[in-house]
Protein backbone atom coordinates (compact mmCIF):
# COMPACT_ATOMS: atom_id res chain seq x y z
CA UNK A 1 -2.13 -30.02 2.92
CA UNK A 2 -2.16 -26.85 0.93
CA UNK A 3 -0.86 -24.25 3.01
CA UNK A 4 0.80 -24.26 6.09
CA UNK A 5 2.13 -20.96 7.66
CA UNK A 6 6.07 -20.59 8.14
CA UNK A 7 7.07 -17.82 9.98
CA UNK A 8 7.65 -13.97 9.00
CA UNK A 9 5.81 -13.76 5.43
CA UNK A 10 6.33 -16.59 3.71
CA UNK A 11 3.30 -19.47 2.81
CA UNK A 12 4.81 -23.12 1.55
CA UNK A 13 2.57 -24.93 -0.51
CA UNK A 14 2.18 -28.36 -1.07
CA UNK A 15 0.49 -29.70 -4.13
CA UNK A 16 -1.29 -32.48 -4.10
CA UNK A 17 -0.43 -35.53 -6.18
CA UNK A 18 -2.73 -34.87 -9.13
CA UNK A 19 -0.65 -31.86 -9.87
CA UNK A 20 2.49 -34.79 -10.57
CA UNK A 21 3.97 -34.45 -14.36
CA UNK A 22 2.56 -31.08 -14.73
CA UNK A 23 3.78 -27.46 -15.92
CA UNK A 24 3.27 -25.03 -13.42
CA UNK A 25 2.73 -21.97 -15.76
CA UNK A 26 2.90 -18.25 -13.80
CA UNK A 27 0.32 -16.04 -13.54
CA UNK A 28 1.18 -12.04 -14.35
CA UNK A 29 4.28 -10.51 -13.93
CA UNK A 30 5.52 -13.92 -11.34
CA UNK A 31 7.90 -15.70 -11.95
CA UNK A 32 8.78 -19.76 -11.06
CA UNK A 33 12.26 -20.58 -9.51
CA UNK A 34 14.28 -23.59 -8.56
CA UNK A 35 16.57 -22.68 -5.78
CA UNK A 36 20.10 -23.29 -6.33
CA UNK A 37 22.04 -24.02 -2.91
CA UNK A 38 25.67 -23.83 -2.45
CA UNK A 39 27.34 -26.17 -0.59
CA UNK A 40 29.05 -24.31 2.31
CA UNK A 41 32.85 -25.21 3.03
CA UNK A 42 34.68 -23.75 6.23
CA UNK A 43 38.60 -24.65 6.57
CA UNK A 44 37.96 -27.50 3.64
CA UNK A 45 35.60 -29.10 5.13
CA UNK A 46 31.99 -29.18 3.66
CA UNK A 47 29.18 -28.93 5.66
CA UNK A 48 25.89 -30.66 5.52
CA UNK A 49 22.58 -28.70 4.01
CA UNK A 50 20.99 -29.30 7.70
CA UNK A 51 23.52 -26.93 9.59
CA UNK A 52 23.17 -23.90 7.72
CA UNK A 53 19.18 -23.97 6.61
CA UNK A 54 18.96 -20.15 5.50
CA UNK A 55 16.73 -19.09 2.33
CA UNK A 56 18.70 -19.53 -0.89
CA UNK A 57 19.26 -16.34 -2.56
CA UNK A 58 19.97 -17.45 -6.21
CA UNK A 59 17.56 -19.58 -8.66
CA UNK A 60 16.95 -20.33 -12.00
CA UNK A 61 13.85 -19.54 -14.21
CA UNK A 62 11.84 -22.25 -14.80
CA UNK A 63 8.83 -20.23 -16.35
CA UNK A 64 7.47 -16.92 -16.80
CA UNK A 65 4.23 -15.00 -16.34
CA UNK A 66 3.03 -12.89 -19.50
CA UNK A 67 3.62 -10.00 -17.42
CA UNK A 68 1.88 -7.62 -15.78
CA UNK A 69 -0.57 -4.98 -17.32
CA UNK A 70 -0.01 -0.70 -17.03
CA UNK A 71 -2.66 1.87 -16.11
CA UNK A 72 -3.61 1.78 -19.70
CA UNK A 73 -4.25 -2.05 -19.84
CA UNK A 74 -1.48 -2.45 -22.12
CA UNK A 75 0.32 -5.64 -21.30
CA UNK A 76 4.32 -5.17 -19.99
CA UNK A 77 6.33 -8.25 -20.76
CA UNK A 78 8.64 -10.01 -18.29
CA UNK A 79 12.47 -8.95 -18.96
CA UNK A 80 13.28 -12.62 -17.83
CA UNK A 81 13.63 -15.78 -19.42
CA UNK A 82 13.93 -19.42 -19.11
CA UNK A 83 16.93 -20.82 -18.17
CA UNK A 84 18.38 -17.27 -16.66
CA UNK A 85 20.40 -17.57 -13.21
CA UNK A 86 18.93 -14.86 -11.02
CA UNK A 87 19.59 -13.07 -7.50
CA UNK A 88 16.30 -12.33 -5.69
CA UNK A 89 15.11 -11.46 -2.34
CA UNK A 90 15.44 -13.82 0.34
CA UNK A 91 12.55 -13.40 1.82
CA UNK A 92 10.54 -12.36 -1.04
CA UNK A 93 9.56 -15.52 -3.10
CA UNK A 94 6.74 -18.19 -1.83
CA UNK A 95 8.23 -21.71 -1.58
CA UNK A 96 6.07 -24.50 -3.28
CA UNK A 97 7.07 -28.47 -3.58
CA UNK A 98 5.85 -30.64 -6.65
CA UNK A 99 6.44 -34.17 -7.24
CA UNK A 100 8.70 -33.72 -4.08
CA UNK A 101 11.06 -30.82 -5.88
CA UNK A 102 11.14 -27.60 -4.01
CA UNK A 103 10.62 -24.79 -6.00
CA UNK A 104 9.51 -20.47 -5.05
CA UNK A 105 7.52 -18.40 -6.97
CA UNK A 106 8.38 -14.85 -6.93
CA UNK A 107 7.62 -11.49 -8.58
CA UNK A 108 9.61 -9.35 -11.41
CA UNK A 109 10.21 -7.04 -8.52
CA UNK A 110 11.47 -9.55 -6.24
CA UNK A 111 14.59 -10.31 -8.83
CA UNK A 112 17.59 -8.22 -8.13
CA UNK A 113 20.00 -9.49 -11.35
CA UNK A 114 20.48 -11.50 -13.52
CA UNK A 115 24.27 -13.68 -13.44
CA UNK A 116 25.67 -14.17 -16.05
C-alpha cells in the first residue's frame, strides 16, 4: 500500500519493505520529523495514547532538504538542523511509516519554532 487517503489534507504513506535500513533523505526545502507525543495526565492519572489520538504538534529533525531555490536559481539553505526540537503545524506535515516507525515530512514553512 502506498497511499491511502486520511481525511482533510493529509496522505499517509507506507513504504514498502525494501525501503527497511534506509535513509530517507528530503527533497528541497522539506524537512523529515519524528513526532514526539506527550503523555497526557488529568488529576494524576495518565491516560493511554488511544483516548486522545490528535496530531502531535512537536518533532524532531531527523534530516534536511538542501533547500529550496529563489527566482534567481540561487539555492536558499534550510535554517534547520538535525537533532533540533521543533513546533509545526498540525495539520501541515504528511505522515509516513518505515520499518514500522511513524514519521511526517513537512516543509520549512510548516515549522513554527524551534525549542530550545
Amino acid at each position: 500500500m502506498w497511499g491511502v487517503e486520511c481525511g482533510f489534507t493529509t496522505t499517509f504513506y507506507c513504504l514498502p519493505s525494501t525501503f527497511k535500513n534506509r535513509m530517507i533523505k528530503p527533497l528541497s526545502d522539506h524537512i523529515l520529523l519524528e513526532p514526539m507525543r506527550e503523555e497526557k495526565k488529568k488529576g494524576g492519572i495518565i491516560l493511554p495514547d488511544t483516548v486522545d489520538k490528535e496530531r502531535p504538534e512537536k518533532g524532531k529533525v531527523v534530516a534536511v532538504g538542501s533547500g529550496r531555490l529563489d527566482k534567481d536559481g540561487k539555492r536558499v539553505p534550510i535554517e534547520l538542523r538535525k537533532g533540533q526540537v521543533v513546533l509545526f503545524k498540525k495539520y501541515g506535515p504528511d505522515e509516513i511509516k518505515v520499518d514500522g516507525k511513524d514519521y511526517l515530512i513537512a516543509r520549512e514553512e510548516d515549522v513554527l519554532a524551534v525549542l530550545d
